[in-house]
C-alpha atoms as a PDB file:
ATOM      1  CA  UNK A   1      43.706  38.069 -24.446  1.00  0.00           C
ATOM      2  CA  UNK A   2      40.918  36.226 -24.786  1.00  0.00           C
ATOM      3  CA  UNK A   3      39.866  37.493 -28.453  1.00  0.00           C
ATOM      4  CA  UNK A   4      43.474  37.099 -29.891  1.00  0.00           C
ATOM      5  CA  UNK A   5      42.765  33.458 -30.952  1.00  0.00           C
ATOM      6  CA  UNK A   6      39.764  34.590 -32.529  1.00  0.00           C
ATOM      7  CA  UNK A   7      41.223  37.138 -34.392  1.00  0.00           C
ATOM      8  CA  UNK A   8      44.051  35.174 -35.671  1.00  0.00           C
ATOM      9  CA  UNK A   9      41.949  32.493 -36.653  1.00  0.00           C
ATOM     10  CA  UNK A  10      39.327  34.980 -38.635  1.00  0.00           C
ATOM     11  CA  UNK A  11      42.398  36.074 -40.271  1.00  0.00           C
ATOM     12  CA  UNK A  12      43.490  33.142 -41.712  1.00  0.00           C
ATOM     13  CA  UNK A  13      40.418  31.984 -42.505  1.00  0.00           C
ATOM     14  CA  UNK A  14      40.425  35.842 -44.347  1.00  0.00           C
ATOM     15  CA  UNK A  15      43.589  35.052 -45.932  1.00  0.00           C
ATOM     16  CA  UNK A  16      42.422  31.324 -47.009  1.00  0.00           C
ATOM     17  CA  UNK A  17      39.319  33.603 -49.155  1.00  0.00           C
ATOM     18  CA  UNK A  18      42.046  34.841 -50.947  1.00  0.00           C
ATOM     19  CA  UNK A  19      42.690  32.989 -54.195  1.00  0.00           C
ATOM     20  CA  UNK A  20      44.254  34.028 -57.223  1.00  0.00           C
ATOM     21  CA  UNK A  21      43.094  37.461 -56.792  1.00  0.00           C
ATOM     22  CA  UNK A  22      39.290  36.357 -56.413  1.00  0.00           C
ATOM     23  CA  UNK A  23      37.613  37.202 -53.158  1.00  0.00           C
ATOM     24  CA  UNK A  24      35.913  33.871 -51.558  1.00  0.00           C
ATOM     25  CA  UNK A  25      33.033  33.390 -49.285  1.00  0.00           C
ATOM     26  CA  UNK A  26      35.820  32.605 -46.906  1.00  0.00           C
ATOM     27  CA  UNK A  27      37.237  35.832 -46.915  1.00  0.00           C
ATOM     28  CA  UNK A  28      34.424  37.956 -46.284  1.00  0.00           C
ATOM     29  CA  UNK A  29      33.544  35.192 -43.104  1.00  0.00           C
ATOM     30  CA  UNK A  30      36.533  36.489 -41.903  1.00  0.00           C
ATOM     31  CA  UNK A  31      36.202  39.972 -42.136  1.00  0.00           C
ATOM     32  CA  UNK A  32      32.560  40.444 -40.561  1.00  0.00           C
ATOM     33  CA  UNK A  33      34.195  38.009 -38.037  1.00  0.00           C
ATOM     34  CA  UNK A  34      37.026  39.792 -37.220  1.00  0.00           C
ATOM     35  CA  UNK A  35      34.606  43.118 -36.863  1.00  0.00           C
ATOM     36  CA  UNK A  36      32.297  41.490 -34.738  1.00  0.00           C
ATOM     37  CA  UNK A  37      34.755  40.113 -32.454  1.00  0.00           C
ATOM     38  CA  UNK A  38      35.918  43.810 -31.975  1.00  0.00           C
ATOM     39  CA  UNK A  39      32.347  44.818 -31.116  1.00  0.00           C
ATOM     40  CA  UNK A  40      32.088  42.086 -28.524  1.00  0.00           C
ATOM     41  CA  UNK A  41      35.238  43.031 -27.418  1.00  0.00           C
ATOM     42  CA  UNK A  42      34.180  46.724 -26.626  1.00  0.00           C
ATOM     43  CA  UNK A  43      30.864  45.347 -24.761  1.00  0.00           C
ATOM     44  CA  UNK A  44      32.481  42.939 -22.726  1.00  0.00           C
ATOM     45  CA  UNK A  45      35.839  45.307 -21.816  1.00  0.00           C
ATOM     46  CA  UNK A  46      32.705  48.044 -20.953  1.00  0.00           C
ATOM     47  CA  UNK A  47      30.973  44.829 -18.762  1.00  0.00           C
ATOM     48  CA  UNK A  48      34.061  44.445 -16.765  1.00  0.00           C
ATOM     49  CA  UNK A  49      34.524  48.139 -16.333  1.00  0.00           C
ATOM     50  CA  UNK A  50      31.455  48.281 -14.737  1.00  0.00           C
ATOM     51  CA  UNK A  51      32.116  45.263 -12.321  1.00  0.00           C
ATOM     52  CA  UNK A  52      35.350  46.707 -11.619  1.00  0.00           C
ATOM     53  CA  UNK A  53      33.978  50.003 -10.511  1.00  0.00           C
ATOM     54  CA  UNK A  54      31.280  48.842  -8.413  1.00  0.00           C
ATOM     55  CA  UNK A  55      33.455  46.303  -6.557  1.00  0.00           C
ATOM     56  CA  UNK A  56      35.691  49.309  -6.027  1.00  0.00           C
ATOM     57  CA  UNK A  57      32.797  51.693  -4.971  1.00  0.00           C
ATOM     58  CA  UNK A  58      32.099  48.965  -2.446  1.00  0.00           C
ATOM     59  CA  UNK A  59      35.316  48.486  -0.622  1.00  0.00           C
ATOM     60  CA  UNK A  60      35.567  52.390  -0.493  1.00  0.00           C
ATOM     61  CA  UNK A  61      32.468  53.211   0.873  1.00  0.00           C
ATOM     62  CA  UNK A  62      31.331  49.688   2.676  1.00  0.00           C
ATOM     63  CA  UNK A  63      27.708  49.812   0.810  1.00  0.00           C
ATOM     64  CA  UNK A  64      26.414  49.043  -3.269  1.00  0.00           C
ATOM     65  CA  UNK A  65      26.514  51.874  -5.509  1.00  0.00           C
ATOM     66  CA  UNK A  66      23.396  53.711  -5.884  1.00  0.00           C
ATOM     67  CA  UNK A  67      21.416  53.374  -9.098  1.00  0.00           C
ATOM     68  CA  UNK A  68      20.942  56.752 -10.572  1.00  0.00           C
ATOM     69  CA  UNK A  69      20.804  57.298 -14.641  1.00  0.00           C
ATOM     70  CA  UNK A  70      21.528  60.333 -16.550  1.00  0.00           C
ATOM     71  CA  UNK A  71      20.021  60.825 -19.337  1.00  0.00           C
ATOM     72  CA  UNK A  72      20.346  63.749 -22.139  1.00  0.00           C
ATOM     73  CA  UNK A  73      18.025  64.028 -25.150  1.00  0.00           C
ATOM     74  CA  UNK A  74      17.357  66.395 -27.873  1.00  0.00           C
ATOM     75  CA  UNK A  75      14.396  68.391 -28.388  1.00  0.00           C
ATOM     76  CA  UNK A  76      13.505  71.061 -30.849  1.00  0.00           C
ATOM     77  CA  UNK A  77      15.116  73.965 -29.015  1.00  0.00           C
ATOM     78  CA  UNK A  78      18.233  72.298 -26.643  1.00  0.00           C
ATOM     79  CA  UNK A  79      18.837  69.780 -24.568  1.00  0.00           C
ATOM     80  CA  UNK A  80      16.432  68.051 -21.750  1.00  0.00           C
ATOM     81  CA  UNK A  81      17.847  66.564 -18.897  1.00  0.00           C
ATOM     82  CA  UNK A  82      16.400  63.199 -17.106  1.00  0.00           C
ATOM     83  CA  UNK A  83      17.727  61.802 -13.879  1.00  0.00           C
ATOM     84  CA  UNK A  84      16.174  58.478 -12.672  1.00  0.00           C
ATOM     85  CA  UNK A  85      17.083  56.735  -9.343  1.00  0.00           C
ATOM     86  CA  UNK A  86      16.389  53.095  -8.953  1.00  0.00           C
ATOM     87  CA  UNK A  87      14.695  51.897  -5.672  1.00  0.00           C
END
């Protein structure tokens, strides 16, 4: 909810680039706005997925999640694995 003003205010300003069939400065401001407020939107919805889950793993299980990574990378013939376990 928090981005809608943003977007609707990139939009017009978008719109406001418009004139007489010329493109503007103004519209292009409000296109690369508009696109990076939907990149900040998918970091911050994947922030608060994060604190969501570990406040959840904590009333389930009465401790912190554990910090273990999972890592996959590509090598010349498949996959290797990495797991790494914070202390």
């Amino acid at each position: 909810m928090k981005f809608t003003g943003g977007r609707i205010g990139f939009c017009l300003l978008g719109i406001s680039g418009i004139n007489n069939g010329k493109l503007e400065s103004e519209y292009y401001i409000g296109i690369a706005g508009i696109i990076g407020l939907g990149i900040w939107e998918a970091i911050d919805a994947a922030n608060e997925v994060e604190k969501y889950n570990s406040k959840l793993f904590k009333t389930i299980y009465d401790k912190e999640k554990p910090h273990i990574g999972f890592n996959l990378h590509t090598i010349n013939k498949g996959l290797k694995l990495s797991l790494s376990y914070n202390f």
